[in-house]
PDB file of N, CA and C in Angstrom:
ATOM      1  N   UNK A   1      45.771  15.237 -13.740  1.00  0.00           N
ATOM      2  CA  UNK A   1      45.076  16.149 -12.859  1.00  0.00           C
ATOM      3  C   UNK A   1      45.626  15.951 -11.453  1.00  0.00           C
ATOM      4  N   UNK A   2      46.005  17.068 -11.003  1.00  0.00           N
ATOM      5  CA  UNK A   2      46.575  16.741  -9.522  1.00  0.00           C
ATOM      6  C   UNK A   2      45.362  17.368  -8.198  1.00  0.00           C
ATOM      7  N   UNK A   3      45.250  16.529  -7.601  1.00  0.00           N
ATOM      8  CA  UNK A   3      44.272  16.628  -6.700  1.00  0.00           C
ATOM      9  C   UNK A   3      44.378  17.040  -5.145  1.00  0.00           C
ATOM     10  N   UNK A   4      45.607  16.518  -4.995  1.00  0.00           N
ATOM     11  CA  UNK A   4      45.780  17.177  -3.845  1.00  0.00           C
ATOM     12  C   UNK A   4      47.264  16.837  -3.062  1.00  0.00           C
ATOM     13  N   UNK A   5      47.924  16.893  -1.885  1.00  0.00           N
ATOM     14  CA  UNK A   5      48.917  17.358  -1.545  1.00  0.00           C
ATOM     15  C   UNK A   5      50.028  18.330  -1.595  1.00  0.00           C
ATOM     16  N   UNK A   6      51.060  18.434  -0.929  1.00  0.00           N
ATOM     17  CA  UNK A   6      52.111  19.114  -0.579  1.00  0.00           C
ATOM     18  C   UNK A   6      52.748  18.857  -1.109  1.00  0.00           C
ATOM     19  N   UNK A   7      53.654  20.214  -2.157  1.00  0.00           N
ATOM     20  CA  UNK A   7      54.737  20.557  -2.721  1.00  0.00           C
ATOM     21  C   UNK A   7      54.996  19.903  -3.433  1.00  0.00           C
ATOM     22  N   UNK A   8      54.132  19.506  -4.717  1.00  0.00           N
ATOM     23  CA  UNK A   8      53.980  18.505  -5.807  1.00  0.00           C
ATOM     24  C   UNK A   8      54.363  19.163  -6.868  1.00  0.00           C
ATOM     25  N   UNK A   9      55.939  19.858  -6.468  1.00  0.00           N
ATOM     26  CA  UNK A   9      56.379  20.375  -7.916  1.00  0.00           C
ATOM     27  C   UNK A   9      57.790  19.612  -7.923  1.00  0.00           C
ATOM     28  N   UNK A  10      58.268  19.948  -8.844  1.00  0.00           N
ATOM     29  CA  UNK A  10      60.155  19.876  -8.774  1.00  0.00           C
ATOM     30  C   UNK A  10      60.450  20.323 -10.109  1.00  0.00           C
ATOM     31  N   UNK A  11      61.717  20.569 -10.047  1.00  0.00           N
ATOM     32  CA  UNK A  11      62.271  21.428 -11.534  1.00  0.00           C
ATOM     33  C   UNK A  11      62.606  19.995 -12.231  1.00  0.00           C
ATOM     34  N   UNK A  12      61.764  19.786 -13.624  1.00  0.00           N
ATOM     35  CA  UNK A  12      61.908  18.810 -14.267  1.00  0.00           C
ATOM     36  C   UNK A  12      63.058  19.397 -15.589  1.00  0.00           C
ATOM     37  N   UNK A  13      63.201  18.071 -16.441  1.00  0.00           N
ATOM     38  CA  UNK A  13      64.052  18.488 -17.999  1.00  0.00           C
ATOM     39  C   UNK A  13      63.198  17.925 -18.929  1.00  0.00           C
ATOM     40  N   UNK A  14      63.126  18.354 -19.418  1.00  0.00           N
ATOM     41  CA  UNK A  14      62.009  17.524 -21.005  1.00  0.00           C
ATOM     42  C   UNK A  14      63.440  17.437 -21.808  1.00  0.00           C
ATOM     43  N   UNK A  15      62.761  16.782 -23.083  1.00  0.00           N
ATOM     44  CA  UNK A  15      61.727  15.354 -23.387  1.00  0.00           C
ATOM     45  C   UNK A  15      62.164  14.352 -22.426  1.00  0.00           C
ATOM     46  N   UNK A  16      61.136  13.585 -21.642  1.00  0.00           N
ATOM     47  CA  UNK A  16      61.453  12.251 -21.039  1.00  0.00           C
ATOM     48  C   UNK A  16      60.540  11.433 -21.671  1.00  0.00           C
ATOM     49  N   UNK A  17      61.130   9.696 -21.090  1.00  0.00           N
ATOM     50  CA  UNK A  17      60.504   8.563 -21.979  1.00  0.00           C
ATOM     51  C   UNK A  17      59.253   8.650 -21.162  1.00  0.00           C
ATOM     52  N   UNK A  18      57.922   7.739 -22.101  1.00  0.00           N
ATOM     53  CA  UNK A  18      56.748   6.984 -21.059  1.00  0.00           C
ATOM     54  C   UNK A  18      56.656   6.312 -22.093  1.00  0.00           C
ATOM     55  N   UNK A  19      55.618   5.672 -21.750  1.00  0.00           N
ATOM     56  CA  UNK A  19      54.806   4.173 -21.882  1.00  0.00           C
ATOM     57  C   UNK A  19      54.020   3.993 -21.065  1.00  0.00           C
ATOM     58  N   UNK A  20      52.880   3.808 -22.137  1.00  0.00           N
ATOM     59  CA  UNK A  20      51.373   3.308 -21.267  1.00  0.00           C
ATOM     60  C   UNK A  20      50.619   2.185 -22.219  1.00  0.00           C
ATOM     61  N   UNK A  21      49.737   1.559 -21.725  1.00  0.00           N
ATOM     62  CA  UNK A  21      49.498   0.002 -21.923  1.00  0.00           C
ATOM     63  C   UNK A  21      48.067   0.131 -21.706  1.00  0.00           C
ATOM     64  N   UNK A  22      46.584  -0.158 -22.459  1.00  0.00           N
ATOM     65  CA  UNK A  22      45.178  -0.062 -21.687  1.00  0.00           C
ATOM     66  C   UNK A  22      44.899  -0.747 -22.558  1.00  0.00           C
ATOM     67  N   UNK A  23      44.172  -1.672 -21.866  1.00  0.00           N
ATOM     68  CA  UNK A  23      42.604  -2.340 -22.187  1.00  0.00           C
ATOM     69  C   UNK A  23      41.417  -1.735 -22.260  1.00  0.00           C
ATOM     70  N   UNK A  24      40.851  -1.887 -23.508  1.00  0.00           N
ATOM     71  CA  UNK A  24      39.413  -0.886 -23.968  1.00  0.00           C
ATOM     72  C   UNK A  24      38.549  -2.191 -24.233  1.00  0.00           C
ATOM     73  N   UNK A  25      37.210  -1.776 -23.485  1.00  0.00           N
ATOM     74  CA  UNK A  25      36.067  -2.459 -24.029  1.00  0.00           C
ATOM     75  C   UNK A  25      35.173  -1.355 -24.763  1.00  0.00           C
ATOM     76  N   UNK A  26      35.015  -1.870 -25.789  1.00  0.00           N
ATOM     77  CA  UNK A  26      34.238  -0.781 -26.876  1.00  0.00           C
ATOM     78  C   UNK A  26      34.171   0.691 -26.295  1.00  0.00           C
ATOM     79  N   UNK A  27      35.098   1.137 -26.019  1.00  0.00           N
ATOM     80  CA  UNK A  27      34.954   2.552 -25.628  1.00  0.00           C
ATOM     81  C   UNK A  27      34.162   3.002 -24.644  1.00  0.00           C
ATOM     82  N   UNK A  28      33.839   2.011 -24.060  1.00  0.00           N
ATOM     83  CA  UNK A  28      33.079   2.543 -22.482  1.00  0.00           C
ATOM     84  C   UNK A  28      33.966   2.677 -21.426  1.00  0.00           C
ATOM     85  N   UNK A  29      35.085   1.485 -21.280  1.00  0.00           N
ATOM     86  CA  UNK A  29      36.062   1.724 -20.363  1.00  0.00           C
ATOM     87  C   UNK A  29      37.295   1.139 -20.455  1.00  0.00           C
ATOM     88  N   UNK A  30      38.350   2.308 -19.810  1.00  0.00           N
ATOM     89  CA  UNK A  30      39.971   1.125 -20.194  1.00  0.00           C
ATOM     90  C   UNK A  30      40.231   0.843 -19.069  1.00  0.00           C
ATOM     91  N   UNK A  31      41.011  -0.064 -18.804  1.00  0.00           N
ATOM     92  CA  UNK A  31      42.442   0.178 -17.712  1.00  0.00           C
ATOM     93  C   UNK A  31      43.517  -0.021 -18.199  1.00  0.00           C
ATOM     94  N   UNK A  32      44.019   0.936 -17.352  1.00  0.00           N
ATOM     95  CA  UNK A  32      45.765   1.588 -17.903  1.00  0.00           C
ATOM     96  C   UNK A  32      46.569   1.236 -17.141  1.00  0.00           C
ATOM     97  N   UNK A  33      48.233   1.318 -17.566  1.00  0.00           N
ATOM     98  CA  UNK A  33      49.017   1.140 -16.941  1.00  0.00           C
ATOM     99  C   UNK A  33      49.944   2.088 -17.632  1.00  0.00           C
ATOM    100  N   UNK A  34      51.118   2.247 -16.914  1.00  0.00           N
ATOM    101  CA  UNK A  34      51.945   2.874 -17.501  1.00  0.00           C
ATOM    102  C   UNK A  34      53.157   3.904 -16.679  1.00  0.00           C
ATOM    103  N   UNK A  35      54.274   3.616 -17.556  1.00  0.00           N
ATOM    104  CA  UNK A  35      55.427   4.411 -16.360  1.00  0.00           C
ATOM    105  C   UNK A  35      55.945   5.427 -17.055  1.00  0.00           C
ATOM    106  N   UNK A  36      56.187   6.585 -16.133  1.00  0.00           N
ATOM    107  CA  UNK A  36      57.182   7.914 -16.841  1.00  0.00           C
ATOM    108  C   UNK A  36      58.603   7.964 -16.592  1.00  0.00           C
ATOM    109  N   UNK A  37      59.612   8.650 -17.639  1.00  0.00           N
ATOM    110  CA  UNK A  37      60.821   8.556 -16.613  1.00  0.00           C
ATOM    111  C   UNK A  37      60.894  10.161 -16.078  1.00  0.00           C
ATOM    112  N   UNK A  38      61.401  10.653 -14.882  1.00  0.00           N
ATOM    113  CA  UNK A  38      61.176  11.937 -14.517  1.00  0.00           C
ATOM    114  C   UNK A  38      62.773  11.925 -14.336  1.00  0.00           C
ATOM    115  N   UNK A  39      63.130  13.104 -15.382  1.00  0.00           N
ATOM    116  CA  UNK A  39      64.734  13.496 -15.420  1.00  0.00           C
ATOM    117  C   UNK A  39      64.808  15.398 -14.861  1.00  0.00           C
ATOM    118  N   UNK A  40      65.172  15.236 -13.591  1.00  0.00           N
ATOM    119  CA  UNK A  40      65.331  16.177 -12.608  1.00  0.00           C
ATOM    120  C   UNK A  40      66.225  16.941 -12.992  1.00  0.00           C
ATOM    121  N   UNK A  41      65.892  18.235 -12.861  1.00  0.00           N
ATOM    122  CA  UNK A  41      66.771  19.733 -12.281  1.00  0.00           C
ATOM    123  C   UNK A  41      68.486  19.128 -12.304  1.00  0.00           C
ATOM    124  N   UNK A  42      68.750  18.248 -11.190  1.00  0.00           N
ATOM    125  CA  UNK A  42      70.185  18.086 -10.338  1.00  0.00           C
ATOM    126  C   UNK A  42      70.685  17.172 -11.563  1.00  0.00           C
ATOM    127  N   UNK A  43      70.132  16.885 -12.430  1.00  0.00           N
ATOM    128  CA  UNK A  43      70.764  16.101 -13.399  1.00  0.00           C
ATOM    129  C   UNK A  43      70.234  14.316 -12.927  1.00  0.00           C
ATOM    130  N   UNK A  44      69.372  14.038 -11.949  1.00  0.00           N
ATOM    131  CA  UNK A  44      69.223  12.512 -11.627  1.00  0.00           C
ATOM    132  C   UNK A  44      68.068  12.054 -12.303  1.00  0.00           C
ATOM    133  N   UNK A  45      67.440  10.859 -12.686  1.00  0.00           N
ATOM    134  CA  UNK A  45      66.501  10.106 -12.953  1.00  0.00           C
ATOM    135  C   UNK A  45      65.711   9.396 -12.236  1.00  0.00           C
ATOM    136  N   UNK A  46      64.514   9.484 -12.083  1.00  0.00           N
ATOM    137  CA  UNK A  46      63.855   8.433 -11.272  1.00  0.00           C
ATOM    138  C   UNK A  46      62.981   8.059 -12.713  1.00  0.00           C
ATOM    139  N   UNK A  47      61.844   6.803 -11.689  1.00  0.00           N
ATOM    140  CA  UNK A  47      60.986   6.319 -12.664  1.00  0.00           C
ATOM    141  C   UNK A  47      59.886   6.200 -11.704  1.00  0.00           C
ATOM    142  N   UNK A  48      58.475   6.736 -12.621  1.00  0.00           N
ATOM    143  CA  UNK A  48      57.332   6.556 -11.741  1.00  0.00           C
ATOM    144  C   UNK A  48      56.465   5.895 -12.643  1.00  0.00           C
ATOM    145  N   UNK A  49      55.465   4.999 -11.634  1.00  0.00           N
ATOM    146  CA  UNK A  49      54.525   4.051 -12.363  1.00  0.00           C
ATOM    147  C   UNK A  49      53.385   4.858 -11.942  1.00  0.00           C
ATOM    148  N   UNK A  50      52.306   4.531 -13.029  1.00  0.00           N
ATOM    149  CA  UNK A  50      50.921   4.986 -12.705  1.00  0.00           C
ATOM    150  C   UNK A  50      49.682   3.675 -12.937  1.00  0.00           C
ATOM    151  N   UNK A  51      48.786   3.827 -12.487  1.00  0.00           N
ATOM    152  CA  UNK A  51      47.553   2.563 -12.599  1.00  0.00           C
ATOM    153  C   UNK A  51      46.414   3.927 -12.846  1.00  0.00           C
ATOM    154  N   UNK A  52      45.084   3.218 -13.506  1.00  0.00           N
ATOM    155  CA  UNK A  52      43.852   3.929 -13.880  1.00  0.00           C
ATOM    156  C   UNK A  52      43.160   3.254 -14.351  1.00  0.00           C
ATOM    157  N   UNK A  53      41.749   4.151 -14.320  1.00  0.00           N
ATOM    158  CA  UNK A  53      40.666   3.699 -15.365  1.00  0.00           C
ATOM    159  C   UNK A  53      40.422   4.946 -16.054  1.00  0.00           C
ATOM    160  N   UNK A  54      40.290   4.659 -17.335  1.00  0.00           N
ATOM    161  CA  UNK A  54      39.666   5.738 -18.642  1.00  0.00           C
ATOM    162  C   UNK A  54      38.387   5.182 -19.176  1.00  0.00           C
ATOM    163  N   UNK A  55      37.465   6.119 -19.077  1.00  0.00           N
ATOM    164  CA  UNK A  55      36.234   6.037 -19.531  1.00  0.00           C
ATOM    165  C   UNK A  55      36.263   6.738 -20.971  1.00  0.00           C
ATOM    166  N   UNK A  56      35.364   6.132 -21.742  1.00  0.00           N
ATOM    167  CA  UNK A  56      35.056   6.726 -23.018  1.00  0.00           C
ATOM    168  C   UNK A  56      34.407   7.933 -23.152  1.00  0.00           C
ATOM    169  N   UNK A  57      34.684   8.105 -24.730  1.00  0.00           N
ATOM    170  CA  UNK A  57      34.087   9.646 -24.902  1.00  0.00           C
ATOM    171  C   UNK A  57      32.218   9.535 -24.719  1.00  0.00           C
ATOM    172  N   UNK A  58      31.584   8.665 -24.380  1.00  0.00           N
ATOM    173  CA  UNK A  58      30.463   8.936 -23.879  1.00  0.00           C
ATOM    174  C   UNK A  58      30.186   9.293 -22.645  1.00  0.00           C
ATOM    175  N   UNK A  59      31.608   9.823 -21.650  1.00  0.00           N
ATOM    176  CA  UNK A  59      31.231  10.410 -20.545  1.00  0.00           C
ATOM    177  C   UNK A  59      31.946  11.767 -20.835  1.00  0.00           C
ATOM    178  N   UNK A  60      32.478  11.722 -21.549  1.00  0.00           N
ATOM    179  CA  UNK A  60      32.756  13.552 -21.608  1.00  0.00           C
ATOM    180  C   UNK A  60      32.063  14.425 -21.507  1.00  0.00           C
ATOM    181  N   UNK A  61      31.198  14.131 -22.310  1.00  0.00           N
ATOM    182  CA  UNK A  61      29.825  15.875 -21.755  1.00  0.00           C
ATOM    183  C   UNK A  61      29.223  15.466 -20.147  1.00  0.00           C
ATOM    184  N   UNK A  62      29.339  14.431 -19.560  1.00  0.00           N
ATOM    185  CA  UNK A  62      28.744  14.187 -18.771  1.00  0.00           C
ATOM    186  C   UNK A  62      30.142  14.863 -17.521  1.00  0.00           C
ATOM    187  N   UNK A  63      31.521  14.345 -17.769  1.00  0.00           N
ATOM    188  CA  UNK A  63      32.307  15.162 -17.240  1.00  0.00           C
ATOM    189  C   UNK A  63      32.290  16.578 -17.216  1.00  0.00           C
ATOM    190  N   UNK A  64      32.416  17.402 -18.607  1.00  0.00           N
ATOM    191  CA  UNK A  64      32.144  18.401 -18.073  1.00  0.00           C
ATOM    192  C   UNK A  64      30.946  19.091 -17.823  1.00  0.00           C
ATOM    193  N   UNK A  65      29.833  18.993 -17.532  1.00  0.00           N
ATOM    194  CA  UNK A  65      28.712  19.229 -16.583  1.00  0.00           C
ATOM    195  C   UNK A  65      28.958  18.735 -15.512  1.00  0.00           C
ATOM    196  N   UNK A  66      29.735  17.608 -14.845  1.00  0.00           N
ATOM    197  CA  UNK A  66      29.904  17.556 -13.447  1.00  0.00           C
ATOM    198  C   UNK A  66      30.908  18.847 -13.340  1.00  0.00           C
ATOM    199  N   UNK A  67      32.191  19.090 -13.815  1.00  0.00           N
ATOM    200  CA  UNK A  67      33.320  20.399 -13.503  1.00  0.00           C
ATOM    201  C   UNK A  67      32.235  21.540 -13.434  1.00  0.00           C
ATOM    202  N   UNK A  68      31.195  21.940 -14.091  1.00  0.00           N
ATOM    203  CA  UNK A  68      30.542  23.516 -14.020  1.00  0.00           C
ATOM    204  C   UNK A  68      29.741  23.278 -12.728  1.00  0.00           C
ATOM    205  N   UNK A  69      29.351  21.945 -12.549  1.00  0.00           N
ATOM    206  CA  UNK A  69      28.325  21.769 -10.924  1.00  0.00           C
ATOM    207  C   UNK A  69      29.625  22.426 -10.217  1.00  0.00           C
ATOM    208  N   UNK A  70      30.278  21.704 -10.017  1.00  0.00           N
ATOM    209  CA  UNK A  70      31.819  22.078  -9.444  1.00  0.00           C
ATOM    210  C   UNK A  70      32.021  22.918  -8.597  1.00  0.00           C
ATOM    211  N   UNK A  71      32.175  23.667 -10.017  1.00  0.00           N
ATOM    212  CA  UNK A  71      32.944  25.035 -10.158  1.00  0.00           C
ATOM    213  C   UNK A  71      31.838  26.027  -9.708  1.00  0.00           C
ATOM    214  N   UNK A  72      30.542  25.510  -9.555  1.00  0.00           N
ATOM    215  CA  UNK A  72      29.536  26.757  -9.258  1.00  0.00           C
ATOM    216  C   UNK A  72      29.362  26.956  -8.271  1.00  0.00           C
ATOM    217  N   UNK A  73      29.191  25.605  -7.579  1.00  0.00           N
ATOM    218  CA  UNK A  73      29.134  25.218  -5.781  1.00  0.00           C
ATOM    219  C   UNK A  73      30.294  25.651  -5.281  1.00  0.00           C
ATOM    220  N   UNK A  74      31.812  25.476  -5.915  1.00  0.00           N
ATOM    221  CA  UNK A  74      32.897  26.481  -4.581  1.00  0.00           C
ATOM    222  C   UNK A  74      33.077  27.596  -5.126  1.00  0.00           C
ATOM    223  N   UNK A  75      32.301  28.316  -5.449  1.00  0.00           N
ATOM    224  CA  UNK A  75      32.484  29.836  -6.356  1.00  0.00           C
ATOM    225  C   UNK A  75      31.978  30.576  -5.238  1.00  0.00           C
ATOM    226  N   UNK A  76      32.903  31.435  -4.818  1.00  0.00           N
ATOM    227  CA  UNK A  76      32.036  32.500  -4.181  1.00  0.00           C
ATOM    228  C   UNK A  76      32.005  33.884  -4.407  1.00  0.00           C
TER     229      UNK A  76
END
């Protein structure tokens, strides 16, 4: 999910590698790790790392009822 800033595109190439790594406690919560490789337009490679927390599927309905609060409050 991208949240916010400037010009957060670039012409990518698929398939690229990842790998991700999380610790789960009984499905309430993980933490993650994990890196992508991003193989560019110009033909170059970089590599980006990511960090997180993943919550279990006992917050999903609770997620999306927060997105419709959301989505109702900047609706105009």
């Amino acid at each position: 999910m991208l949240i916010g800033g400037e010009k957060n595109y670039t012409t990518l190439r698929f398939p690229s590698a990842t790998a991700d790594i999380a610790l789960n406690w009984g499905d309430r919560v993980a933490v993650l790790v994990g890196v992508d490789q991003l193989r560019y337009g110009s033909g170059s490679t970089g590599w980006e790392g990511h960090t997180g927390l993943r919550f279990g599927t006992w917050l999903g309905p609770l997620g999306v009822v927060a997105l419709v609060i959301l989505a109702g409050a900047t609706y105009n």
